[in-house]
Protein backbone atom coordinates (compact mmCIF):
# COMPACT_ATOMS: atom_id res chain seq x y z
CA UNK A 1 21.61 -88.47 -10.82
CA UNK A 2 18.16 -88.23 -12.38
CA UNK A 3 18.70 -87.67 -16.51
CA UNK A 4 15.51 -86.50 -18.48
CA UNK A 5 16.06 -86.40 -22.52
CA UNK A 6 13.70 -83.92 -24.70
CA UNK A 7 10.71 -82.52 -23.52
CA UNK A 8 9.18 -84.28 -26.12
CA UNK A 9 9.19 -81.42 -28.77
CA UNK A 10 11.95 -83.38 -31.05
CA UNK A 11 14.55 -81.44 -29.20
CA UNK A 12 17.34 -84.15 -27.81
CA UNK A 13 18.35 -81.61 -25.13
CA UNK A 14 19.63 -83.78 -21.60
CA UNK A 15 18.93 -81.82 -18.06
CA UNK A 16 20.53 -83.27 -15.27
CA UNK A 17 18.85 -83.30 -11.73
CA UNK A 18 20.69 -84.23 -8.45
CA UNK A 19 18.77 -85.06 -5.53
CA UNK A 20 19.62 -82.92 -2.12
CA UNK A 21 20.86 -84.23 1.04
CA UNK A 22 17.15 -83.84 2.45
CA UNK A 23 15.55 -86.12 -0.63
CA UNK A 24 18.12 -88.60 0.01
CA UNK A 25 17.72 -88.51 3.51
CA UNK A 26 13.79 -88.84 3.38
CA UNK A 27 14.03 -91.85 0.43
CA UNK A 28 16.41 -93.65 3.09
CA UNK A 29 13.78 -93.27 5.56
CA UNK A 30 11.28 -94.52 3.50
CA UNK A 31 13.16 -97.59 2.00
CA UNK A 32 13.99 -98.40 5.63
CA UNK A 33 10.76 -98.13 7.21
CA UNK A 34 10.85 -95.87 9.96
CA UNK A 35 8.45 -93.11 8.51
CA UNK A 36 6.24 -96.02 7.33
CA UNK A 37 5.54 -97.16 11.05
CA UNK A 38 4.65 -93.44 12.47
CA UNK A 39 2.19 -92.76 9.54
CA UNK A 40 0.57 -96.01 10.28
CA UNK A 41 -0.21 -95.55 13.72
CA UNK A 42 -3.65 -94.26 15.11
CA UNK A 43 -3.44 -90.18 16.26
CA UNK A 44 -6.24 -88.55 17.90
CA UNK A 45 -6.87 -85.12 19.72
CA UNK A 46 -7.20 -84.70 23.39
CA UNK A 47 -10.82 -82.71 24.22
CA UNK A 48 -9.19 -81.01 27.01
CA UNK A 49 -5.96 -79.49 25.39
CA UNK A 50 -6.18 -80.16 21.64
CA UNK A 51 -3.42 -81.95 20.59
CA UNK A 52 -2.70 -84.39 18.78
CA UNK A 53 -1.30 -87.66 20.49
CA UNK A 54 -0.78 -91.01 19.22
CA UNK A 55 -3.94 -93.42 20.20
CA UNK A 56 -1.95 -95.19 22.53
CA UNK A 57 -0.68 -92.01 24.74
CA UNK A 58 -4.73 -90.90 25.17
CA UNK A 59 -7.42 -92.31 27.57
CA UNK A 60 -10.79 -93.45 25.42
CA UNK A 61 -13.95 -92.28 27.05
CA UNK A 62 -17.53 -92.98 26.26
CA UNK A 63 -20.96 -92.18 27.49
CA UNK A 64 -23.32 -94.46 29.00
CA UNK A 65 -26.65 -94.07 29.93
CA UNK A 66 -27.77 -95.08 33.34
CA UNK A 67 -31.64 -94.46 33.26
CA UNK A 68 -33.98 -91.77 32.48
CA UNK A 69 -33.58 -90.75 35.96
CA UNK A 70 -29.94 -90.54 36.43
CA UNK A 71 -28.07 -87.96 33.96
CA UNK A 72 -25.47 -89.65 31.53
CA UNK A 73 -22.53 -90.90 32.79
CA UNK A 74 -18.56 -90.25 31.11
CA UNK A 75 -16.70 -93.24 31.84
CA UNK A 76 -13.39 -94.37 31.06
CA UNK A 77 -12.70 -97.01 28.57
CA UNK A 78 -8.75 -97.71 29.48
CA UNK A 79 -9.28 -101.32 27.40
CA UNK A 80 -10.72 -99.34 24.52
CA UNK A 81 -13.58 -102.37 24.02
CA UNK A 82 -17.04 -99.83 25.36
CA UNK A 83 -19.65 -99.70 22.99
CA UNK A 84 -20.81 -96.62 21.96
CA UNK A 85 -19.04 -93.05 20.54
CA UNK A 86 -15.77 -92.47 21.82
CA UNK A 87 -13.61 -89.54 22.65
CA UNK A 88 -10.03 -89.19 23.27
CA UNK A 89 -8.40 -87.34 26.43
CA UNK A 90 -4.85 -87.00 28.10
CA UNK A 91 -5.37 -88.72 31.75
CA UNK A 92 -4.04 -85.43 33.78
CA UNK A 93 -6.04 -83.64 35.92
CA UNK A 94 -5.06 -80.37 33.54
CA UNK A 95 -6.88 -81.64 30.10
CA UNK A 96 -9.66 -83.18 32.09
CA UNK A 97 -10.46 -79.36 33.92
CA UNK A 98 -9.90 -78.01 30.34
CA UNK A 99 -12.51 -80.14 29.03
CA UNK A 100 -15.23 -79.48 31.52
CA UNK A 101 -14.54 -75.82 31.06
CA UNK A 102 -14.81 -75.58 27.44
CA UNK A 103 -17.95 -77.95 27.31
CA UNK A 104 -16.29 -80.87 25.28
CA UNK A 105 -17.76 -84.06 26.50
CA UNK A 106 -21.18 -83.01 25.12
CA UNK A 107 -20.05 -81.95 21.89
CA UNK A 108 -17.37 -84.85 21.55
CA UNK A 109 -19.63 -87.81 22.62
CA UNK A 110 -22.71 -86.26 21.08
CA UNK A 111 -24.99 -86.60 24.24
CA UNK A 112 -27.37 -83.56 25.13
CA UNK A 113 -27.98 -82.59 28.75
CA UNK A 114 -25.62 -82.85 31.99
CA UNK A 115 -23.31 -85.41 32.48
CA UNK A 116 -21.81 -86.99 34.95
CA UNK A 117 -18.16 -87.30 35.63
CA UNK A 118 -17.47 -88.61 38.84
CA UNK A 119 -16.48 -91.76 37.45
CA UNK A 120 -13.65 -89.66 34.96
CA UNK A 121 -12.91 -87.66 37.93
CA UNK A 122 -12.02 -90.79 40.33
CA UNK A 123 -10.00 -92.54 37.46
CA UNK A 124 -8.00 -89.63 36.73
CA UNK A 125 -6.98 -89.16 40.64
CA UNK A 126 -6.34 -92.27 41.05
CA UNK A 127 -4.53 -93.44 37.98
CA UNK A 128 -1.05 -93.20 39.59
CA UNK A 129 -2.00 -96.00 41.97
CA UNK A 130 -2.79 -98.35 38.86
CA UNK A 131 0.77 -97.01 36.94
């Protein structure tokens, strides 16, 4: 129980405040630590579907640049360590078509002309072999 006096007017009036079940719940929570360790971990958005997944559920992919001959290439960056912009993606066939239709690995990675995914492509495939 929360006790206030005056409301600083002279007046000596007391108001009592009880906390609900849900304030109690949430200071427990907080106190304990559990809320503390899902706000600190990294969240980004998938290209392909939109959502937003912790860091650790999404595949990193970057851009690198071959020559001037040879189009960019989108490459995966499971170990997270590629130089460069990144961008974030669910590794299922489903986000990665979603993504090439919508146009995102231009826009997401910043890189202007066509690009070239085979290397995504083959990763994503493949990816149950390396599980």
């Amino acid at each position: 129980m929360v006790t206030s006096e005056g409301d600083g007017c002279g007046d000596r009036d007391t108001t009592e405040v009880e906390l609900t079940q849900a304030q109690r719940e949430s200071s427990t929570a907080l106190r304990s630590g559990r809320v503390e360790d899902q706000r600190s971990a990294p969240v980004r958005t998938c290209i392909g579907c939109r959502k937003r997944e912790l860091a650790v559920d999404l595949l990193r992919i970057v851009a690198q640049k071959a020559d001037e001959v040879q189009p960019a290439a989108v490459v995966p960056d499971p170990r997270r360590r590629l130089p460069g912009r990144g961008a974030w993606l669910h590794p299922l066939s489903a986000c990665l078509s979603a993504a090439v239709r919508r146009r995102a690995f231009g826009r997401a990675l910043r890189v202007s002309g066509n690009l070239d995914i085979s290397a995504l492509e083959h990763y994503v495939e493949n990816r149950h072999e390396h599980s």
